[in-house]
Protein backbone atom coordinates (compact mmCIF):
# COMPACT_ATOMS: atom_id res chain seq x y z
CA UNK A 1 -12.07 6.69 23.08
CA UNK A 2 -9.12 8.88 22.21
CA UNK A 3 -8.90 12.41 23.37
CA UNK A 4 -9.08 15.46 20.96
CA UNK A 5 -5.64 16.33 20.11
CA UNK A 6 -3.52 13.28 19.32
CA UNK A 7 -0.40 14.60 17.72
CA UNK A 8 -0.28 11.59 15.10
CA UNK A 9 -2.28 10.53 12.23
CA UNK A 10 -1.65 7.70 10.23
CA UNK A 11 -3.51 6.96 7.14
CA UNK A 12 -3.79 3.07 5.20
CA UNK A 13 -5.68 1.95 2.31
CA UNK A 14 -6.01 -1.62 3.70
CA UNK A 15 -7.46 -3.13 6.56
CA UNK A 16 -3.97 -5.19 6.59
CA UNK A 17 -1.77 -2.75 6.72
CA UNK A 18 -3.24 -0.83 9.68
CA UNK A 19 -3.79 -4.50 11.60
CA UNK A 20 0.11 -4.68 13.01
CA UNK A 21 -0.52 -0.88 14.35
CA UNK A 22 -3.67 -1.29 15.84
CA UNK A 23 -2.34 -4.74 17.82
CA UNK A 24 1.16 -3.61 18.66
CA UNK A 25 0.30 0.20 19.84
CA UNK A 26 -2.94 -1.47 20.99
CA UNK A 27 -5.36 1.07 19.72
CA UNK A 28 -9.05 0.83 20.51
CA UNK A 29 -11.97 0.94 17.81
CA UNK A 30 -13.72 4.81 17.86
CA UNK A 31 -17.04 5.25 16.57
CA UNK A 32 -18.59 2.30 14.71
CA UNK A 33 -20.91 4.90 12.93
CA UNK A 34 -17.85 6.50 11.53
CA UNK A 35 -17.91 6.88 7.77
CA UNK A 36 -13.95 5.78 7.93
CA UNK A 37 -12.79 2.71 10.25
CA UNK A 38 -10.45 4.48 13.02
CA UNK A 39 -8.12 3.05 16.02
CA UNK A 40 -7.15 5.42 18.25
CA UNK A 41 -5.38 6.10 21.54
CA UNK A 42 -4.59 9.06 23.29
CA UNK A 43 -1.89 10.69 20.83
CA UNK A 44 -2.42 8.24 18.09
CA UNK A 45 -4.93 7.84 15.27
CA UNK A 46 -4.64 5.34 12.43
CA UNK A 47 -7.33 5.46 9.90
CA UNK A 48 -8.47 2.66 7.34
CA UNK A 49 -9.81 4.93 3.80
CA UNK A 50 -10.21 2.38 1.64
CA UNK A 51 -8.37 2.13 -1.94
CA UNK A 52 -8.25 4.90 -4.12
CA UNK A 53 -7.13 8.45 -4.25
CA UNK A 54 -10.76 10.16 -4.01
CA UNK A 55 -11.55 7.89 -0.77
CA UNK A 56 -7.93 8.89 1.03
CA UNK A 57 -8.80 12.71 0.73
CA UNK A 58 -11.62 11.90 1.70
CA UNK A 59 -10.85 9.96 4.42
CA UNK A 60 -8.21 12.97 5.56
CA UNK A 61 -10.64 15.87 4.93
CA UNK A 62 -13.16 14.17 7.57
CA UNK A 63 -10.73 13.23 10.03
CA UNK A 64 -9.28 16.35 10.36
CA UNK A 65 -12.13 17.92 10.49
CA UNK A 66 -12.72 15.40 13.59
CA UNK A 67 -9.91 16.27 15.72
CA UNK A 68 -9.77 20.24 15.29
CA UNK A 69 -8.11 20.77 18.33
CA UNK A 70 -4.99 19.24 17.23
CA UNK A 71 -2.59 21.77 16.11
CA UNK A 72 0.52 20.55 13.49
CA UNK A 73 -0.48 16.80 13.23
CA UNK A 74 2.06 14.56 12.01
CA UNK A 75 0.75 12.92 9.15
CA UNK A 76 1.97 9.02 7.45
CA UNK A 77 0.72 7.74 4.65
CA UNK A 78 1.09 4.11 5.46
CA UNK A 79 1.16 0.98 3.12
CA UNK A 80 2.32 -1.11 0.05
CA UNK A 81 3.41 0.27 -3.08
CA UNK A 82 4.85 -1.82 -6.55
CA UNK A 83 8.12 -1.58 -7.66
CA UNK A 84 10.39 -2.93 -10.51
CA UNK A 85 12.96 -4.38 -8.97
CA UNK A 86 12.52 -4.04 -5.43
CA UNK A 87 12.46 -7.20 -3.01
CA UNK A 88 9.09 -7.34 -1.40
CA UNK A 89 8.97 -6.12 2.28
CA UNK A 90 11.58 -3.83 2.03
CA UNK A 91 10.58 0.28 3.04
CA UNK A 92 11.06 3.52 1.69
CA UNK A 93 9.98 7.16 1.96
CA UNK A 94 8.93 9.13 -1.10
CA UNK A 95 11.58 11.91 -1.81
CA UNK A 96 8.93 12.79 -4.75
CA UNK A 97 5.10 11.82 -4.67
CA UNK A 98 3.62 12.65 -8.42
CA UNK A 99 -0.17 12.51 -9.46
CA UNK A 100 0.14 10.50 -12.50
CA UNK A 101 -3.45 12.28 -13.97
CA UNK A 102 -2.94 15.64 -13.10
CA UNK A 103 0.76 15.76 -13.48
CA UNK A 104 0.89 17.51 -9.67
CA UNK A 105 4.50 17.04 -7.87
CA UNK A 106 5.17 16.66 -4.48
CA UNK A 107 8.01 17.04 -2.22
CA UNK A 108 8.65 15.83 0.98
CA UNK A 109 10.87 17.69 3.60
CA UNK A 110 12.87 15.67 5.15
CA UNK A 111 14.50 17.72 8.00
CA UNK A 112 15.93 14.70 10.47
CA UNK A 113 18.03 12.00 9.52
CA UNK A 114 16.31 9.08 7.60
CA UNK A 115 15.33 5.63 9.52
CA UNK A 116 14.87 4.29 5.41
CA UNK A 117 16.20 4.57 1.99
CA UNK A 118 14.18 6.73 -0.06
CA UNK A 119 12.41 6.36 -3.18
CA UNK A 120 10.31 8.66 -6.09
CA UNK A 121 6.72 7.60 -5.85
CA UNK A 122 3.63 7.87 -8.66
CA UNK A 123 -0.06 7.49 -7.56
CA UNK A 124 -2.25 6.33 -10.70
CA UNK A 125 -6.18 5.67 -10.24
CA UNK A 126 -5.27 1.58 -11.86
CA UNK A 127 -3.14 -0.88 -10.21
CA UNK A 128 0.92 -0.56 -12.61
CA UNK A 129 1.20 -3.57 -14.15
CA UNK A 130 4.16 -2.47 -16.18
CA UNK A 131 6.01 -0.81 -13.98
CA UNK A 132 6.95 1.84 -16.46
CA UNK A 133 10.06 3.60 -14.63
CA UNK A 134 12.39 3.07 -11.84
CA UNK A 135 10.07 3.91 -8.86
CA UNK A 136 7.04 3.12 -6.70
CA UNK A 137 3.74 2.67 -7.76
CA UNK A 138 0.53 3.03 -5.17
CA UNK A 139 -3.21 4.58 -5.65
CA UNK A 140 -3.32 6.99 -2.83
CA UNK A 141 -0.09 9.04 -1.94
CA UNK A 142 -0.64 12.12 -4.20
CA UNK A 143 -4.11 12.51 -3.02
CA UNK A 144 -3.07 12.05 0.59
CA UNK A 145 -0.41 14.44 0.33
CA UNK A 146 -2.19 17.15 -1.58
CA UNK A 147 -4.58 17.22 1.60
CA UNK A 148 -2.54 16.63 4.35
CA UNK A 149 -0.91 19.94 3.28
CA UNK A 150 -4.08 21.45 4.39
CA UNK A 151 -3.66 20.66 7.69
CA UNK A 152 -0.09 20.50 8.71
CA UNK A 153 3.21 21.33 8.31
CA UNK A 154 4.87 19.49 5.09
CA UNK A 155 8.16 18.70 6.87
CA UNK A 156 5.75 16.49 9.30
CA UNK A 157 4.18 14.66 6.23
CA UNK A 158 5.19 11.56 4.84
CA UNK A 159 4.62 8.55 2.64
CA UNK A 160 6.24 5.23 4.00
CA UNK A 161 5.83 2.45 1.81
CA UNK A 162 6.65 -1.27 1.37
CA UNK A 163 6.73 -3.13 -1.55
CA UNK A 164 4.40 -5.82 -2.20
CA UNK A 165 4.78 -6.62 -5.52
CA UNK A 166 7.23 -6.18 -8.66
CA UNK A 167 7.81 -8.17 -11.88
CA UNK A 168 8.83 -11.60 -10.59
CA UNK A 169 5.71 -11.39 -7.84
CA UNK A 170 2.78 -9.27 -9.86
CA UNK A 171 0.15 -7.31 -8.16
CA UNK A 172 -2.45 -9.97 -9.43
CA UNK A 173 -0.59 -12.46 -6.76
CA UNK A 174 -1.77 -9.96 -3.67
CA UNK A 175 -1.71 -11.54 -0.79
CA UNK A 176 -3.22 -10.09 3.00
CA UNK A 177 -1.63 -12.29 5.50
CA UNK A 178 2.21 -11.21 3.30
CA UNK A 179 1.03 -7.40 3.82
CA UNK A 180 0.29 -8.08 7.32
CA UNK A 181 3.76 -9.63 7.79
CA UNK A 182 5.02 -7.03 6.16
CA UNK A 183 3.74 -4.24 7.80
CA UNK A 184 4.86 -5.99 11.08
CA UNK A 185 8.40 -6.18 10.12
CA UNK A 186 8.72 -2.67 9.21
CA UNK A 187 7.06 -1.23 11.95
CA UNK A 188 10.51 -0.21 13.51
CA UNK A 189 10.82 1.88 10.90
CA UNK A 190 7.82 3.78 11.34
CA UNK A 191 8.47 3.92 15.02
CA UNK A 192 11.77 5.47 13.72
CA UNK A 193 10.46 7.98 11.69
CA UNK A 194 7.40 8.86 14.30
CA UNK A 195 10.13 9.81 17.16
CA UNK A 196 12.26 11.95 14.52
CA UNK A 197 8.97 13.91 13.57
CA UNK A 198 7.68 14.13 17.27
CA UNK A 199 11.39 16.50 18.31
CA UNK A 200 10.88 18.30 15.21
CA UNK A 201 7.29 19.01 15.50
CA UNK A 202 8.55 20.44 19.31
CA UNK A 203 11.02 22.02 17.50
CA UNK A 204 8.81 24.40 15.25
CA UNK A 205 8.04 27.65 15.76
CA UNK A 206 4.12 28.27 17.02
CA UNK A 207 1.95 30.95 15.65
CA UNK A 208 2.02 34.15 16.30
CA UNK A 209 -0.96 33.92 19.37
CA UNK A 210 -1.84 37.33 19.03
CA UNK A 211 -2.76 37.89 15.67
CA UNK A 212 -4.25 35.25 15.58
CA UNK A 213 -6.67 36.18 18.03
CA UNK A 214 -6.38 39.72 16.39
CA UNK A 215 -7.57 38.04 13.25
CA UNK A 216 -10.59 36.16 15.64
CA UNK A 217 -11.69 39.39 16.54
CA UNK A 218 -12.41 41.26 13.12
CA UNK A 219 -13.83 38.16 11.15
CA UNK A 220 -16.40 35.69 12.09
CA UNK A 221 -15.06 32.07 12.21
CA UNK A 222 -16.70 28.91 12.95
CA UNK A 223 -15.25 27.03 15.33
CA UNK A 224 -13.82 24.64 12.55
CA UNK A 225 -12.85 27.28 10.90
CA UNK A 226 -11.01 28.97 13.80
CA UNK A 227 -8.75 25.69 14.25
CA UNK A 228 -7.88 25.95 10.22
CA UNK A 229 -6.61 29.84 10.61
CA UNK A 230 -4.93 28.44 13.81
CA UNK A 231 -3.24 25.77 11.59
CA UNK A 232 -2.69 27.96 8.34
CA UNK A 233 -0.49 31.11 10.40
CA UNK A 234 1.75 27.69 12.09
CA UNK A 235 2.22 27.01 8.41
CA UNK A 236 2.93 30.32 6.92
CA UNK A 237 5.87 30.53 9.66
CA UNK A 238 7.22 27.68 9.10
CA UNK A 239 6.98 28.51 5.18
CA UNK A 240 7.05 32.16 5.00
CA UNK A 241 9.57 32.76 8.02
CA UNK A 242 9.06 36.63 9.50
CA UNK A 243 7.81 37.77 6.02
CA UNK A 244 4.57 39.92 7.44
CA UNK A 245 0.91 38.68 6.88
CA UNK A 246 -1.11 41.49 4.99
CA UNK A 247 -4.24 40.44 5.48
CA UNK A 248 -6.17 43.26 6.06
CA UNK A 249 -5.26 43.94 2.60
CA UNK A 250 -7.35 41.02 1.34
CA UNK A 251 -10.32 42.96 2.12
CA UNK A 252 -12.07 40.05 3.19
CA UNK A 253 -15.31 40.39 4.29
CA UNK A 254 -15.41 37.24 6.50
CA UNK A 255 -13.34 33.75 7.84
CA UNK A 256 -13.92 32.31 4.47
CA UNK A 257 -12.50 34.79 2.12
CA UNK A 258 -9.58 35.59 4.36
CA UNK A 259 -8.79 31.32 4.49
CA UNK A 260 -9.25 30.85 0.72
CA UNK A 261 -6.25 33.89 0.07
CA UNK A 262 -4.33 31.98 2.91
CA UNK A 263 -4.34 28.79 1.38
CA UNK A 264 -3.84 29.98 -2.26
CA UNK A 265 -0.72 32.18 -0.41
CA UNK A 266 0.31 29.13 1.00
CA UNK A 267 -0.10 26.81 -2.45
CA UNK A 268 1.72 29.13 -4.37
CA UNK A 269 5.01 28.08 -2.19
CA UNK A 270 6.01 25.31 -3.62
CA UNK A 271 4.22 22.46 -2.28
CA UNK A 272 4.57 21.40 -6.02
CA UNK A 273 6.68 22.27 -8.64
């Protein structure tokens, strides 16, 4: 069993893609009850969602939820993606995630030097077949990003994806054991990218203690909810610099209120354009 703040979350569609992590950091199974399959250690988490947008929120939401005592989680998206041209097995972070329903943008901040070459990336609810423009294709990386950004810092969120398939070697040809290998091959990469994040996690600045426990004191919070408003103010620094927090302004009568103005504060910087 893992403890209850592991600093690093990593989120895959596929059984296949989380196999070379579980083996080579030699996680151990959590709960078999669990509504999402999870491997854990004790500052690692990789979690299986299953294939879709809707189940990778969902898959995020509960987690999170899960672990409450763990404060700026680094967050990876993990897994294949299509792609024109692209050889299979080669990696690349997003530099764009877009919802291909909603029309939602993403950004990633990439504040370190890269371990990859970087790519756009558009999540769809149906497999691209057509590979329509000169990017990645997956089903999950808009949702998962869209959430994450509840919980964490977006400069420690990322998409890292490998192509598995692109016009000479169609999606239809999927094959596990190739993902597997995959996955394996590029793990360097993630490893990479996990120690850049981990100095600039340390790096960030920390909430401001006090109000936050000022903020305890007026307002009922559950204790879930006390871990969000913990995780919101890190945000708002890191976002919003020294620029004050009115919140007594708000008026809000209780935890609730005061996180649903924080969040909408927070969505209205830019996590999207």
């Amino acid at each position: 069993m893992t403890n209850k703040n592991p600093t690093v979350f990593v989120f895959c569609a596929l059984a296949c893609e989380a196999k070379p992590l579980i083996e080579i950091w030699k996680l151990s199974k959590l709960q078999a009850s669990e509504p999402f399959t999870s491997y854990g250690n004790s500052s690692r988490v990789v979690v299986i969602s299953g294939i879709g947008k809707t189940a990778m929120a969902g898959a995020i939401g509960y987690t999170l939820a899960r672990f409450t005592e763990s404060q700026m989680p680094i967050m990876i998206n993990f897994g294949i993606a299509g792609h024109a041209l692209h050889p299979c097995g080669e990696a690349y972070l997003a530099n764009k995630v877009t919802d291909s329903e909603s029309g939602k943008r993403f950004y990633p901040q990439f504040s370190f030097s890269l371990p990859c070459a970087t790519s756009n990336l558009t999540s769809s609810s149906q497999p691209e077949l057509n590979y329509e423009s000169d990017g990645l294709y997956d089903m999950e990386a808009s949702a998962f990003y869209e959430m994450a950004v509840r919980f964490s810092s977006c400069e420690l969120i990322h998409c890292l994806k490998i192509v598995s398939d692109n016009q000479q070697n169609p999606v239809t040809s999927f094959n596990e054991a190739d993902v597997v290998n995959w996955c394996r091959r590029q793990l360097p990469t993630l490893d990479a990218l996990l120690d850049k994040l981990q100095r600039l996690r340390q790096s960030l600045a920390v909430s401001d203690m006090s109000l936050y426990q000022q903020i305890l004191d007026e307002l009922h919070f559950s204790a879930t909810n006390s871990a969000k408003l913990k995780t919101l103010l890190q945000r708002w620094q890191v976002l919003k610099g020294n620029e004050s927090l009115r919140w007594r302004e708000t008026n809000s009568r209780n935890g609730r209120e005061l996180l649903a103005w924080l969040e909408k504060e927070l969505d209205d910087s830019q996590f999207y354009l």
